[in-house]
PDB file of N, CA and C in Angstrom:
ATOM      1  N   UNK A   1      29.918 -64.445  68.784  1.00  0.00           N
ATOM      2  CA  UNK A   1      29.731 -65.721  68.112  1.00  0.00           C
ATOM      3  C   UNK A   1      29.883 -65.509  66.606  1.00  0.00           C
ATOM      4  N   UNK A   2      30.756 -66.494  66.140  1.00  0.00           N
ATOM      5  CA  UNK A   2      30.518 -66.602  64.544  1.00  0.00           C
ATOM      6  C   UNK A   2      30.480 -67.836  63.985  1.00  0.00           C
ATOM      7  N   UNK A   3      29.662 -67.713  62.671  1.00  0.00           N
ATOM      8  CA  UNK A   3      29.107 -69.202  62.462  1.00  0.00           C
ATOM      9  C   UNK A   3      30.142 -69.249  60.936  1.00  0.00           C
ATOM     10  N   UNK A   4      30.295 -69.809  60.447  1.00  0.00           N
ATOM     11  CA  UNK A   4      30.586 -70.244  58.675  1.00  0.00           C
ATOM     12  C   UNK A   4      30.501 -71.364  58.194  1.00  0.00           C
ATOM     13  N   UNK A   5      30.035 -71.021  56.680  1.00  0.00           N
ATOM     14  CA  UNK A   5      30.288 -73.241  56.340  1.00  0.00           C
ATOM     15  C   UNK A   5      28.958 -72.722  56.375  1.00  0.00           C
ATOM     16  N   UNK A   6      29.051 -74.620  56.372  1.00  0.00           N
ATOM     17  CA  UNK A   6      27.481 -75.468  55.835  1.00  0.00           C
ATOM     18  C   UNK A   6      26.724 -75.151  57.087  1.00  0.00           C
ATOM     19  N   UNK A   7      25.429 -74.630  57.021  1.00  0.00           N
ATOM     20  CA  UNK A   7      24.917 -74.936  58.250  1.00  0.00           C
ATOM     21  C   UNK A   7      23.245 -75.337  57.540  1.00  0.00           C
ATOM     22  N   UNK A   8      21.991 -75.098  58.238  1.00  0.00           N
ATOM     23  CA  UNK A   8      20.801 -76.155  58.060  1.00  0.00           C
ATOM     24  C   UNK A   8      19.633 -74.732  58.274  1.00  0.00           C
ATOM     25  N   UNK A   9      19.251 -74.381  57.464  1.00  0.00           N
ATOM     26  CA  UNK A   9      18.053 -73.656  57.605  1.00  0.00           C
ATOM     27  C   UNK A   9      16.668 -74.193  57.428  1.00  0.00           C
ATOM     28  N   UNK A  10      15.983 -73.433  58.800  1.00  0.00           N
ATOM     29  CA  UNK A  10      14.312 -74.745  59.139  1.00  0.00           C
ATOM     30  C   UNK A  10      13.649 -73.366  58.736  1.00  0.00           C
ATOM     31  N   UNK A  11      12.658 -73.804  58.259  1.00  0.00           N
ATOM     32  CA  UNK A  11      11.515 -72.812  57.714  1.00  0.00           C
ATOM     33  C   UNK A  11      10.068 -73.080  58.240  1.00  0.00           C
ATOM     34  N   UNK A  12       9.865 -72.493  58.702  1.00  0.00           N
ATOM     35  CA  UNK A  12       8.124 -73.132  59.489  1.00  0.00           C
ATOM     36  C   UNK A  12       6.825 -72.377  58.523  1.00  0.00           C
ATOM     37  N   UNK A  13       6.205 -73.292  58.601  1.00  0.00           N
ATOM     38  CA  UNK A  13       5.177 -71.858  57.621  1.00  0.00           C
ATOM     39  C   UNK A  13       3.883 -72.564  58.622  1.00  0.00           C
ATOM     40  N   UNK A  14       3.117 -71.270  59.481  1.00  0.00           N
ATOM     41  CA  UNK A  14       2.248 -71.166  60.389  1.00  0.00           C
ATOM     42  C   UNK A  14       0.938 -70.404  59.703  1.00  0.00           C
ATOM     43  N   UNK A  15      -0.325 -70.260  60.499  1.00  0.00           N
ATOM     44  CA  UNK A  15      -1.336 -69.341  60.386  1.00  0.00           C
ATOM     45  C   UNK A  15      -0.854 -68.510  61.280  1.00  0.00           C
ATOM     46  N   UNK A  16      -1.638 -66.636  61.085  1.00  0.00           N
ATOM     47  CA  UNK A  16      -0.976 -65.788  62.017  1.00  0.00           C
ATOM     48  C   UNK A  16      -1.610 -65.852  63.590  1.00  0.00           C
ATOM     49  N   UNK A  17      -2.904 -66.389  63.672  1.00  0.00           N
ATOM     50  CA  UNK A  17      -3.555 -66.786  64.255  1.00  0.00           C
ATOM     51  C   UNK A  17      -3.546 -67.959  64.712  1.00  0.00           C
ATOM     52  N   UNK A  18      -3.007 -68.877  64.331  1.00  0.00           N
ATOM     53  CA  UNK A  18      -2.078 -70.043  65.115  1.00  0.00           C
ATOM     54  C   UNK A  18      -1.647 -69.902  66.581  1.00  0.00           C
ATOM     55  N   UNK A  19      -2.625 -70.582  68.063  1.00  0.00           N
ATOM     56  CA  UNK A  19      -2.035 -69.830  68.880  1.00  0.00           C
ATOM     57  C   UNK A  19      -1.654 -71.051  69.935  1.00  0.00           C
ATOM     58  N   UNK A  20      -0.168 -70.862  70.686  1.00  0.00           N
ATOM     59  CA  UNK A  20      -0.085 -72.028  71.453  1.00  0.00           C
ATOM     60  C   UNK A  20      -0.222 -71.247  73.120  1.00  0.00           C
ATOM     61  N   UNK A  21      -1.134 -71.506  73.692  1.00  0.00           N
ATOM     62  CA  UNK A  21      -1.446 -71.125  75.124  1.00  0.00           C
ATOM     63  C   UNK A  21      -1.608 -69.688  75.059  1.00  0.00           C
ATOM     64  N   UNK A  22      -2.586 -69.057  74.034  1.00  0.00           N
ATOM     65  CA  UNK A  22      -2.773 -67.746  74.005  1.00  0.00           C
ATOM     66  C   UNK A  22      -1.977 -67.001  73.528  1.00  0.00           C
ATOM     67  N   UNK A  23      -0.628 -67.656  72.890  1.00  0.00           N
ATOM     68  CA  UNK A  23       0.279 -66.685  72.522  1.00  0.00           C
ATOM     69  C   UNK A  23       0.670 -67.340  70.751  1.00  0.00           C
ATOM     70  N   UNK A  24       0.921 -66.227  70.296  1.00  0.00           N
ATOM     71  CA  UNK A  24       1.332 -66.581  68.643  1.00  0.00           C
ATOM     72  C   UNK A  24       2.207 -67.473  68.402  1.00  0.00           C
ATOM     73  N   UNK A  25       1.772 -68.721  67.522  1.00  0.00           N
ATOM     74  CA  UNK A  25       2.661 -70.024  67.777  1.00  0.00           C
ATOM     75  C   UNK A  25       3.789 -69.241  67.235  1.00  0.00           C
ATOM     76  N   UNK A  26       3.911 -68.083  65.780  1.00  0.00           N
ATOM     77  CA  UNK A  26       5.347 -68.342  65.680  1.00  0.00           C
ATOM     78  C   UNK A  26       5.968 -67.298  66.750  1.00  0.00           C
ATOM     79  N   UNK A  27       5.356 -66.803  67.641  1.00  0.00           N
ATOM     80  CA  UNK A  27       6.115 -66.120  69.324  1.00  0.00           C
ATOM     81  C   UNK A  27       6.510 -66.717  69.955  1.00  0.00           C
ATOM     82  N   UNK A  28       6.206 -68.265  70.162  1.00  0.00           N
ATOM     83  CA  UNK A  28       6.433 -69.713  70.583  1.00  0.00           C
ATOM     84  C   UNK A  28       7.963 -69.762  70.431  1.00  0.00           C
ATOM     85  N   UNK A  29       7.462 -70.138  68.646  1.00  0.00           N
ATOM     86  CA  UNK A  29       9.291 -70.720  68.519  1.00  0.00           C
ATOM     87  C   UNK A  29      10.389 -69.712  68.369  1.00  0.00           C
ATOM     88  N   UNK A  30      10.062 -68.657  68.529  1.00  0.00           N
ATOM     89  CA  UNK A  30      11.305 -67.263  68.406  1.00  0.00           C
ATOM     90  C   UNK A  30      11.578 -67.396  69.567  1.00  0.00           C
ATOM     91  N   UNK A  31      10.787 -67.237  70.336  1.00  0.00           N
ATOM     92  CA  UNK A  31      11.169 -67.428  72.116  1.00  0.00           C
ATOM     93  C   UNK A  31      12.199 -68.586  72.722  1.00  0.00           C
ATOM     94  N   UNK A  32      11.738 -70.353  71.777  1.00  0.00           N
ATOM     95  CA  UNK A  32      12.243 -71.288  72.550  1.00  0.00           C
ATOM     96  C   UNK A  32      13.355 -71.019  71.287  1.00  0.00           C
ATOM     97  N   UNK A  33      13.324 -70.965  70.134  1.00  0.00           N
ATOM     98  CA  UNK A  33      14.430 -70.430  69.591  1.00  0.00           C
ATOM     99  C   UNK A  33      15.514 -69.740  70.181  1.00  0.00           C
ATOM    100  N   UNK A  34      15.489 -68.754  71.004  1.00  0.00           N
ATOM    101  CA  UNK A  34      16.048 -67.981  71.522  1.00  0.00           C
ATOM    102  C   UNK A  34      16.736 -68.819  73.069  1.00  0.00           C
ATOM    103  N   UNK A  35      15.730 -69.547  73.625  1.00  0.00           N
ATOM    104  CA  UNK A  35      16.720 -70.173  74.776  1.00  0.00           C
ATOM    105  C   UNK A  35      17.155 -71.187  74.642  1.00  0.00           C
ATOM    106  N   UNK A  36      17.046 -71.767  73.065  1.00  0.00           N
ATOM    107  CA  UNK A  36      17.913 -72.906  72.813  1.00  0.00           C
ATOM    108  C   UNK A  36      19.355 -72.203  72.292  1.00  0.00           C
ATOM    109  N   UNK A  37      19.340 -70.991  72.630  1.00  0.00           N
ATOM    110  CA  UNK A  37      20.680 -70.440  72.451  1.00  0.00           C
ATOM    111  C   UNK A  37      21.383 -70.635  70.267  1.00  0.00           C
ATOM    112  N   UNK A  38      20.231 -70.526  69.854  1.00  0.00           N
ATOM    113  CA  UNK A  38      20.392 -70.544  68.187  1.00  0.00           C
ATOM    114  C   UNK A  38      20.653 -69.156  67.806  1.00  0.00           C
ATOM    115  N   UNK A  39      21.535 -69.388  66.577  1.00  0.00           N
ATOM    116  CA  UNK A  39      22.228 -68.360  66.196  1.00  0.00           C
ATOM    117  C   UNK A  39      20.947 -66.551  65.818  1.00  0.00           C
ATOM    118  N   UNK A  40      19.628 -67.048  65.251  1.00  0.00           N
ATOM    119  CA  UNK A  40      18.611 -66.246  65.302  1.00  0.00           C
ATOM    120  C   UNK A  40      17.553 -66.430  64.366  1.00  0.00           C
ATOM    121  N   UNK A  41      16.678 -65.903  64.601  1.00  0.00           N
ATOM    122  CA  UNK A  41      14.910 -66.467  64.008  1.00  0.00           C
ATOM    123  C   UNK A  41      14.334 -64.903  63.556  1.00  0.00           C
ATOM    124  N   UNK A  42      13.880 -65.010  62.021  1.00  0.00           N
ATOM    125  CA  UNK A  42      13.110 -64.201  61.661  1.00  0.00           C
ATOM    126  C   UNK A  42      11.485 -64.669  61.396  1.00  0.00           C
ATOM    127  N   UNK A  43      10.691 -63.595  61.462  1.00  0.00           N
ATOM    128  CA  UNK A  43       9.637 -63.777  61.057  1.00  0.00           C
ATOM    129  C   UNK A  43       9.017 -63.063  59.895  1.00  0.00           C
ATOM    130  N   UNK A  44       8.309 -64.135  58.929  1.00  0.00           N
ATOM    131  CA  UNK A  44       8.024 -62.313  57.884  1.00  0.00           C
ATOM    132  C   UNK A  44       6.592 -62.757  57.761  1.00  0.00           C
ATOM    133  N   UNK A  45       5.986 -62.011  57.419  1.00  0.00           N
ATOM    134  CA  UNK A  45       4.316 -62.257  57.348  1.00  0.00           C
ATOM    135  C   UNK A  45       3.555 -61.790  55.537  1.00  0.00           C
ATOM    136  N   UNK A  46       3.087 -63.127  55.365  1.00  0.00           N
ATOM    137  CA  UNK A  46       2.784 -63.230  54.064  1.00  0.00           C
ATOM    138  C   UNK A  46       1.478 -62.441  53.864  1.00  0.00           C
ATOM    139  N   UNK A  47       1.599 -62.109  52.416  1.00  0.00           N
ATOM    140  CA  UNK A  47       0.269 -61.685  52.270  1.00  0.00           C
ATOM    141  C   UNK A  47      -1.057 -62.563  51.323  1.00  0.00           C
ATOM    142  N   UNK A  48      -0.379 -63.552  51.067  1.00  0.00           N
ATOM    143  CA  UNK A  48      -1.277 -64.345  50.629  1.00  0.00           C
ATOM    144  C   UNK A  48      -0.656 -65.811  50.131  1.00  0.00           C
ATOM    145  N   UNK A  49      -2.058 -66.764  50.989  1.00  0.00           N
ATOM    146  CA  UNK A  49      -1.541 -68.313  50.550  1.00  0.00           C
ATOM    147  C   UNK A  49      -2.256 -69.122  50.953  1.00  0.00           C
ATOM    148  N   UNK A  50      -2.027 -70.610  50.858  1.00  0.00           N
ATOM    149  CA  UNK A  50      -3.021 -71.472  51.146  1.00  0.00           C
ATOM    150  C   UNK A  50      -2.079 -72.593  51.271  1.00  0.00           C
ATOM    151  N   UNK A  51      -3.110 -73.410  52.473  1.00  0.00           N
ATOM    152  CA  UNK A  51      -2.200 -74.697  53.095  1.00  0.00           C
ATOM    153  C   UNK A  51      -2.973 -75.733  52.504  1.00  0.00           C
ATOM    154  N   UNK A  52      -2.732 -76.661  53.476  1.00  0.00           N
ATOM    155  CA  UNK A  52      -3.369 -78.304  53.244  1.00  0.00           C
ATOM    156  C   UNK A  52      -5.091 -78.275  53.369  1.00  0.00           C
ATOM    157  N   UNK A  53      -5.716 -77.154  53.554  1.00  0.00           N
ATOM    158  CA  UNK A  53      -6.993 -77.176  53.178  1.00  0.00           C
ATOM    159  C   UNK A  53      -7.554 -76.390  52.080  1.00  0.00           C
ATOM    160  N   UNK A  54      -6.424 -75.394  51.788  1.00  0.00           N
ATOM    161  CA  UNK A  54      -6.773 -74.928  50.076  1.00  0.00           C
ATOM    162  C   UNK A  54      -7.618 -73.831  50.129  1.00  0.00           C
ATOM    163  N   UNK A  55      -7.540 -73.649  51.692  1.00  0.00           N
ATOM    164  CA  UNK A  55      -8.387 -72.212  51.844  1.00  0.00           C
ATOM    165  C   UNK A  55      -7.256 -70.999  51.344  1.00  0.00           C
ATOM    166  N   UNK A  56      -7.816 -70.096  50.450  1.00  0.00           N
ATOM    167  CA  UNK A  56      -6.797 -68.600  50.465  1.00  0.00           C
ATOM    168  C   UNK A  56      -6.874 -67.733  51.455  1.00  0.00           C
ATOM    169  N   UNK A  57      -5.960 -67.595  51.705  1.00  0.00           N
ATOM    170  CA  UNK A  57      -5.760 -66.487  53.280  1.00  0.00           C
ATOM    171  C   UNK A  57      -5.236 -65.368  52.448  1.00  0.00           C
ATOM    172  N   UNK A  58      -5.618 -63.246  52.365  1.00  0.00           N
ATOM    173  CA  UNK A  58      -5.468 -63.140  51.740  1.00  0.00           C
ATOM    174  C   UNK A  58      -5.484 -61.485  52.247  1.00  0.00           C
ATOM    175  N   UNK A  59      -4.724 -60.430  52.301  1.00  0.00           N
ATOM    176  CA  UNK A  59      -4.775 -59.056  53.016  1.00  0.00           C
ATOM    177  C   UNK A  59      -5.308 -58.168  52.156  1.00  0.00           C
ATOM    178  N   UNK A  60      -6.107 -58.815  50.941  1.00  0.00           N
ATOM    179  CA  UNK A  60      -6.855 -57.951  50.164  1.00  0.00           C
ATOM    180  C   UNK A  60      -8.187 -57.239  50.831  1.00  0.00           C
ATOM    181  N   UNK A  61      -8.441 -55.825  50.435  1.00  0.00           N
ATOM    182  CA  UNK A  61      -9.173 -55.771  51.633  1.00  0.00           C
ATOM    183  C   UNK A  61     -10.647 -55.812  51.232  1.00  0.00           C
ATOM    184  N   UNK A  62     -10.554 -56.469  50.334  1.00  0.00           N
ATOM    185  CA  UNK A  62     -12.376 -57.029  50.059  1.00  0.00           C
ATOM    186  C   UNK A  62     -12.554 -58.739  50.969  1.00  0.00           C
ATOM    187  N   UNK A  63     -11.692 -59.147  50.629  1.00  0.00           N
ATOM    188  CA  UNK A  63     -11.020 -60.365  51.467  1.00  0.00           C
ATOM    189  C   UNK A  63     -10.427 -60.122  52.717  1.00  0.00           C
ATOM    190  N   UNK A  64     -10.976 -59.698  53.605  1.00  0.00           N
ATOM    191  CA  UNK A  64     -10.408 -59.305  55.048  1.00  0.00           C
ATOM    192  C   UNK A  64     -10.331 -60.470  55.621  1.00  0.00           C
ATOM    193  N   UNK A  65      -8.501 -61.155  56.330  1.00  0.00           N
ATOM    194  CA  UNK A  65      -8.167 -62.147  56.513  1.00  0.00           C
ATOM    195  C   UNK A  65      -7.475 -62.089  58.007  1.00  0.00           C
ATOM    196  N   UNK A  66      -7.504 -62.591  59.000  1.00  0.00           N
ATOM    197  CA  UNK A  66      -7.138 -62.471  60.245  1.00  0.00           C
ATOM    198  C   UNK A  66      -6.251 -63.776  60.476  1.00  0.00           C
ATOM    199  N   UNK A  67      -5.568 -64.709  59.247  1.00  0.00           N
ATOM    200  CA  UNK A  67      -5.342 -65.634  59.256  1.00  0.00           C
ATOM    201  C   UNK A  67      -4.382 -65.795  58.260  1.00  0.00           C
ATOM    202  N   UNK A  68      -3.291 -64.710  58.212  1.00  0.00           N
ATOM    203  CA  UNK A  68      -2.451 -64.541  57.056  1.00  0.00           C
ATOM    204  C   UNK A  68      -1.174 -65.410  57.451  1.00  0.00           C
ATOM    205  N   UNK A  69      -0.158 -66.111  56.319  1.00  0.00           N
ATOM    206  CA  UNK A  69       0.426 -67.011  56.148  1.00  0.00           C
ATOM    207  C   UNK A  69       1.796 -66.304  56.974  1.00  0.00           C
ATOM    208  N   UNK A  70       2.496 -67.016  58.011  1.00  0.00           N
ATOM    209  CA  UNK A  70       3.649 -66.424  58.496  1.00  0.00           C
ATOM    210  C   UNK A  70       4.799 -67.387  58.641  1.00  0.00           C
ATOM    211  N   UNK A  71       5.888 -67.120  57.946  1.00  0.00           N
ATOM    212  CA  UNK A  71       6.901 -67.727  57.524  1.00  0.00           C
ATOM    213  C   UNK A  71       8.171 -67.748  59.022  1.00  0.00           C
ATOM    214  N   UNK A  72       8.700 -68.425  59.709  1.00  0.00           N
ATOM    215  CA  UNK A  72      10.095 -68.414  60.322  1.00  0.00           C
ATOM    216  C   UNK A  72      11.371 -68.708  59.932  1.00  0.00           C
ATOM    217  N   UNK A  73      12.095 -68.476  59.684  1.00  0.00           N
ATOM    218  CA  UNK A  73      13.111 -69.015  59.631  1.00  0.00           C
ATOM    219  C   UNK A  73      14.417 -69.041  60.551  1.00  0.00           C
ATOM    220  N   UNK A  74      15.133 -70.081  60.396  1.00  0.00           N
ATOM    221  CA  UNK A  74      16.240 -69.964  61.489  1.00  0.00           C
ATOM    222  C   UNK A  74      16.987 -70.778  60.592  1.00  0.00           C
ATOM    223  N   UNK A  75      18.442 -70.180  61.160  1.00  0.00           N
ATOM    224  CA  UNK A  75      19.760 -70.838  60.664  1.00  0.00           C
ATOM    225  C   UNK A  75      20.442 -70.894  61.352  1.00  0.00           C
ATOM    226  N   UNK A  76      20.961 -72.636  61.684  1.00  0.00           N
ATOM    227  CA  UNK A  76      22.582 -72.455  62.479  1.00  0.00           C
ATOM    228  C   UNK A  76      23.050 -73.612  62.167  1.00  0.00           C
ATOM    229  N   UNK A  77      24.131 -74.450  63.084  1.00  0.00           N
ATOM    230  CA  UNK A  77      25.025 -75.420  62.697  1.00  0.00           C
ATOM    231  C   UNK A  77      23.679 -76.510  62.740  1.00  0.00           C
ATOM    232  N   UNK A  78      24.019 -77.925  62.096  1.00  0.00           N
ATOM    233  CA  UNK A  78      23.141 -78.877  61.831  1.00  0.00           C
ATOM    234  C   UNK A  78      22.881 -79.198  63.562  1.00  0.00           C
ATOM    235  N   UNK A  79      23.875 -79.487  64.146  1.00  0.00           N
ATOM    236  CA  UNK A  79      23.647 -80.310  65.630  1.00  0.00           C
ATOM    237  C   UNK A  79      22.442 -79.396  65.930  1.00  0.00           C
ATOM    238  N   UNK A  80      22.680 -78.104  66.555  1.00  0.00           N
ATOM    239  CA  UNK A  80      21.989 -76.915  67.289  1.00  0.00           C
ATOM    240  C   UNK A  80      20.211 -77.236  66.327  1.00  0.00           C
ATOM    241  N   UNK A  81      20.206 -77.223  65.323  1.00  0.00           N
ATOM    242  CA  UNK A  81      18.861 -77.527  64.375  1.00  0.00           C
ATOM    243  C   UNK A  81      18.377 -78.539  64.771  1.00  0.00           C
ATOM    244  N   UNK A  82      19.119 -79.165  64.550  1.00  0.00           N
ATOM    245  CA  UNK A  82      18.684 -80.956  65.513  1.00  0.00           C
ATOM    246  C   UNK A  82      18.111 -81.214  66.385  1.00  0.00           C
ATOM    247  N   UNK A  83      18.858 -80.763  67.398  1.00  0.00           N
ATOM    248  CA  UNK A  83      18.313 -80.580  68.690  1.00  0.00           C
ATOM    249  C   UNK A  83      17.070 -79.731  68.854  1.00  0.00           C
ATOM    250  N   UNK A  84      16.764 -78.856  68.095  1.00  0.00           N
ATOM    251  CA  UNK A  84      15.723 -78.134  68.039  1.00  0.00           C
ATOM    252  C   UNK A  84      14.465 -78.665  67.773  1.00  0.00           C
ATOM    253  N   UNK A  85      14.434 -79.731  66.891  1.00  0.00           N
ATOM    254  CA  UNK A  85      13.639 -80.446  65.720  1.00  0.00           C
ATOM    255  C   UNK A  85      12.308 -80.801  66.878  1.00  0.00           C
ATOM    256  N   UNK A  86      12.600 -81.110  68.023  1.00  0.00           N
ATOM    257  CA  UNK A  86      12.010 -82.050  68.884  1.00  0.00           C
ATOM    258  C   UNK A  86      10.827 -80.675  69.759  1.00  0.00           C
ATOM    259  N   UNK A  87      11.385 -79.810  69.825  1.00  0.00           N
ATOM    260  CA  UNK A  87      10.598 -78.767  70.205  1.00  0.00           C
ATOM    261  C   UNK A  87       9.795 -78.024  69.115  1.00  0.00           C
ATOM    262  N   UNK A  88       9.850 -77.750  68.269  1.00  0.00           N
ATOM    263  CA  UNK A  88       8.889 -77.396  67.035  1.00  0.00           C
ATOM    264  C   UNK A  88       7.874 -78.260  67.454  1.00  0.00           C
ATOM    265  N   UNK A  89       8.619 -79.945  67.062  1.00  0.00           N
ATOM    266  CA  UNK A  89       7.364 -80.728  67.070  1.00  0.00           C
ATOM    267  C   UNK A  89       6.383 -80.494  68.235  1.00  0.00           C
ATOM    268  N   UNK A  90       7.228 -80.646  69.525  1.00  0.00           N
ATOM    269  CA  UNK A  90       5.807 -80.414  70.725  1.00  0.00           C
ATOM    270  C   UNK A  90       5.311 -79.122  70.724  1.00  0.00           C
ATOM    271  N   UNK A  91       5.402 -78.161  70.109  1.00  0.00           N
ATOM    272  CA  UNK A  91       4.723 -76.533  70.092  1.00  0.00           C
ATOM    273  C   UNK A  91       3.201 -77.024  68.893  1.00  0.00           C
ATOM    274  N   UNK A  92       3.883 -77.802  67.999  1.00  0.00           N
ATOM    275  CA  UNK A  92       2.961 -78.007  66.875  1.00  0.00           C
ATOM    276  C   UNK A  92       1.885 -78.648  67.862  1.00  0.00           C
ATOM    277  N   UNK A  93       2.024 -79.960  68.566  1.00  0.00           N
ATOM    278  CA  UNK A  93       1.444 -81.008  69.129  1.00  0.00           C
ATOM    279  C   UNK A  93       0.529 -79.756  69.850  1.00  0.00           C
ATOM    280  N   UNK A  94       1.324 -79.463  70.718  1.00  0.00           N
ATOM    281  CA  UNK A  94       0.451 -78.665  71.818  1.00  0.00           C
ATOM    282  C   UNK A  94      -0.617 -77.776  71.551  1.00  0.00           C
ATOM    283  N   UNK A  95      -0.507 -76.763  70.402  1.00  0.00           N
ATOM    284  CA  UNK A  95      -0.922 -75.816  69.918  1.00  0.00           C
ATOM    285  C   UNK A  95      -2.036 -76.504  68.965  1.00  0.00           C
ATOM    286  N   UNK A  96      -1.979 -77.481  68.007  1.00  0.00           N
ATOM    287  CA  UNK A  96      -2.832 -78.787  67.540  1.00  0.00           C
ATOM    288  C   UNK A  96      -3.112 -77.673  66.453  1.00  0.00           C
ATOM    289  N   UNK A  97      -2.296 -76.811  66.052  1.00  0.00           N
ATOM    290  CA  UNK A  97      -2.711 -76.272  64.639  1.00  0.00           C
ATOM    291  C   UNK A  97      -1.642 -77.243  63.531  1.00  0.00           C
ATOM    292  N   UNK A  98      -2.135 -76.733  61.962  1.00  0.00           N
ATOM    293  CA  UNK A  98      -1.318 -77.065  61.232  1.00  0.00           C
ATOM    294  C   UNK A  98      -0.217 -76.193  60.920  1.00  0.00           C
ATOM    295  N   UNK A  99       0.672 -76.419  59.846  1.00  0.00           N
ATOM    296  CA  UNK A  99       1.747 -75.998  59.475  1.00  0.00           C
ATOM    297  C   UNK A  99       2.494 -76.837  58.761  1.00  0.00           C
ATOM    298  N   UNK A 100       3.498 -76.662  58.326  1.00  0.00           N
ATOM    299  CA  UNK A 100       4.976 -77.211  57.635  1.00  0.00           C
ATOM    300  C   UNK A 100       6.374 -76.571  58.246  1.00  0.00           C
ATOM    301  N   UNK A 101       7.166 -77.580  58.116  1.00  0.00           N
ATOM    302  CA  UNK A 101       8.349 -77.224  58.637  1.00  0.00           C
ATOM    303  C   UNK A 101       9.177 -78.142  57.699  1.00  0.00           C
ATOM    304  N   UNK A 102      10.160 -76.988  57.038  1.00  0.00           N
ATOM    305  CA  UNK A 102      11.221 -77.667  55.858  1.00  0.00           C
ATOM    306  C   UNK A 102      12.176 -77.525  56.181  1.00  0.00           C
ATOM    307  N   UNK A 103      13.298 -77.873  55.888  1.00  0.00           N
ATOM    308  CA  UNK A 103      14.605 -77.812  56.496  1.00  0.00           C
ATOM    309  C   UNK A 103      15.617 -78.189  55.332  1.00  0.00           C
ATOM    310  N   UNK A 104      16.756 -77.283  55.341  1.00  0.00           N
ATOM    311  CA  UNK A 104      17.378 -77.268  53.837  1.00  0.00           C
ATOM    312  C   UNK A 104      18.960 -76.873  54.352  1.00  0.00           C
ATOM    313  N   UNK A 105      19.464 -77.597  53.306  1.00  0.00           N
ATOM    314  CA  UNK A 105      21.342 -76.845  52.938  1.00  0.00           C
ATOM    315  C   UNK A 105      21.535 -74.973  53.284  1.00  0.00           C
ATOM    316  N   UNK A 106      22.173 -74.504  54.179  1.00  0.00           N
ATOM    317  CA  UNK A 106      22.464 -73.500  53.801  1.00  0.00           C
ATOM    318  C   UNK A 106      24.030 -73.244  53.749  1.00  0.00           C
ATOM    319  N   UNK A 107      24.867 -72.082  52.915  1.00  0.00           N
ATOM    320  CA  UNK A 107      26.090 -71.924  52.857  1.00  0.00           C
ATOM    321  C   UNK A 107      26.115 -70.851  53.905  1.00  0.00           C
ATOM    322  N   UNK A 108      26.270 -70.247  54.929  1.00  0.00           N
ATOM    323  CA  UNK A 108      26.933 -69.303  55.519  1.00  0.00           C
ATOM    324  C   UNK A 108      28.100 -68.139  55.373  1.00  0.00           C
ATOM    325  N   UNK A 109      27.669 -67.267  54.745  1.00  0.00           N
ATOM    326  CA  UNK A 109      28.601 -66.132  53.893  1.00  0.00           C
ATOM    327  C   UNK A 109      29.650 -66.072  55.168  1.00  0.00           C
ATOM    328  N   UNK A 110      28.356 -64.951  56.130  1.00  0.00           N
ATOM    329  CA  UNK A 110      29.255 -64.137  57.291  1.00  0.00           C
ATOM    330  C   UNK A 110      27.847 -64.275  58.084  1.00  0.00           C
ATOM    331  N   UNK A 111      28.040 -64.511  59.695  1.00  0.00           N
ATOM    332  CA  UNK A 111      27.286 -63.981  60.613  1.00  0.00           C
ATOM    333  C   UNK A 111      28.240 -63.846  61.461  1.00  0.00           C
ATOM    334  N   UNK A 112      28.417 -62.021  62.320  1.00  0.00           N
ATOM    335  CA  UNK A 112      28.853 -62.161  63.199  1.00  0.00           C
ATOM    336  C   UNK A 112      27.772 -61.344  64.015  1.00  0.00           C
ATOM    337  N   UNK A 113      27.937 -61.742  65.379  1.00  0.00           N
ATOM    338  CA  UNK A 113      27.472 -60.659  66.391  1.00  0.00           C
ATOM    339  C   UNK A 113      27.703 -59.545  66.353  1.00  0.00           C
ATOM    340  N   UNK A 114      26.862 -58.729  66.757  1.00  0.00           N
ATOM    341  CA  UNK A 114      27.111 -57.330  67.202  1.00  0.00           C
ATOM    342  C   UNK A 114      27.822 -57.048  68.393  1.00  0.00           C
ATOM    343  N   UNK A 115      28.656 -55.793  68.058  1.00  0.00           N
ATOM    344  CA  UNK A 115      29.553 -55.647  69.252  1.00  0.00           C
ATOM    345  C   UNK A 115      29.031 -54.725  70.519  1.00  0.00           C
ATOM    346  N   UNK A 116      27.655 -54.064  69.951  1.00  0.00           N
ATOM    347  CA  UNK A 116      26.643 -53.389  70.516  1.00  0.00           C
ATOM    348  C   UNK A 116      25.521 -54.343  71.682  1.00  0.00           C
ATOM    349  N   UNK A 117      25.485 -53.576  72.446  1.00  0.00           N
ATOM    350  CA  UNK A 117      24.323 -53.978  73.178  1.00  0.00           C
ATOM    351  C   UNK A 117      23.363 -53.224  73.847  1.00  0.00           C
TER     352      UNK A 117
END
C-alpha cells in the first residue's frame, strides 16, 4: 500500500488509565484502528499534562501518577478517517472516560509498506 497527497491526521489525547472493558482505551482504538484496515496508529505516552479538570498528571516521582497523558495518532486518506470518526466516538461513549480528539490537514511525504513480514 501507498498513500500520498493530502490526507487527515486524528489525534486522540486519553488518560493512561482510561479503560474500555478492562482494556486500555488507547488499545481500543489501535486495535479497531487496525481492522478498519487504516494506514497505522501510534501511541506515545506523555509525561505531563492536564485536561478539562485541570488536574496535573505528572511522572515526577514525588508526584507518582498512574494516570499519565497518552497521545494517538493516525493518518490516512480523509474517506478511511471518516469512516472511522463514528467508532472513536462509541469507544469514548462506552468507556465514559474523557478525552479530545482533533483532526487536522496532513501532507503525506512517503508511506510505503514494508516488503518484510
Amino acid at each position: 500500500m501507498e498513500l500520498k497527497g493530502e490526507a487527515k491526521l486524528v489525534r486522540i489525547f486519553v488518560g493512561e488509565s482510561d479503560k474500555h472493558q478492562h482494556i486500555p482505551v488507547y488499545e481500543k482504538i489501535v486495535i479497531e484502528a487496525r481492522k478498519a484496515g487504516l494506514a497505522g496508529a501510534t501511541v506515545f505516552k506523555g509525561v505531563m499534562g492536564f485536561g478539562s479538570n485541570s488536574r496535573i498528571h505528572t511522572s515526577k516521582i514525588l508526584r507518582l501518577s498512574e494516570d499519565l497523558p497518552v497521545i494517538i495518532e493516525i493518518v490516512d486518506e480523509f474517506e478511511k478517517i471518516e469512516k472511522f470518526l463514528p467508532v472513536l466516538h462509541n469507544i469514548f461513549e462506552e468507556a465514559d472516560c474523557g478525552g479530545l480528539i482533533t483532526m487536522e490537514k496532513a501532507d503525506i511525504i512517503k508511506y510505503i509498506a514494508s516488503k518484510q513480514k
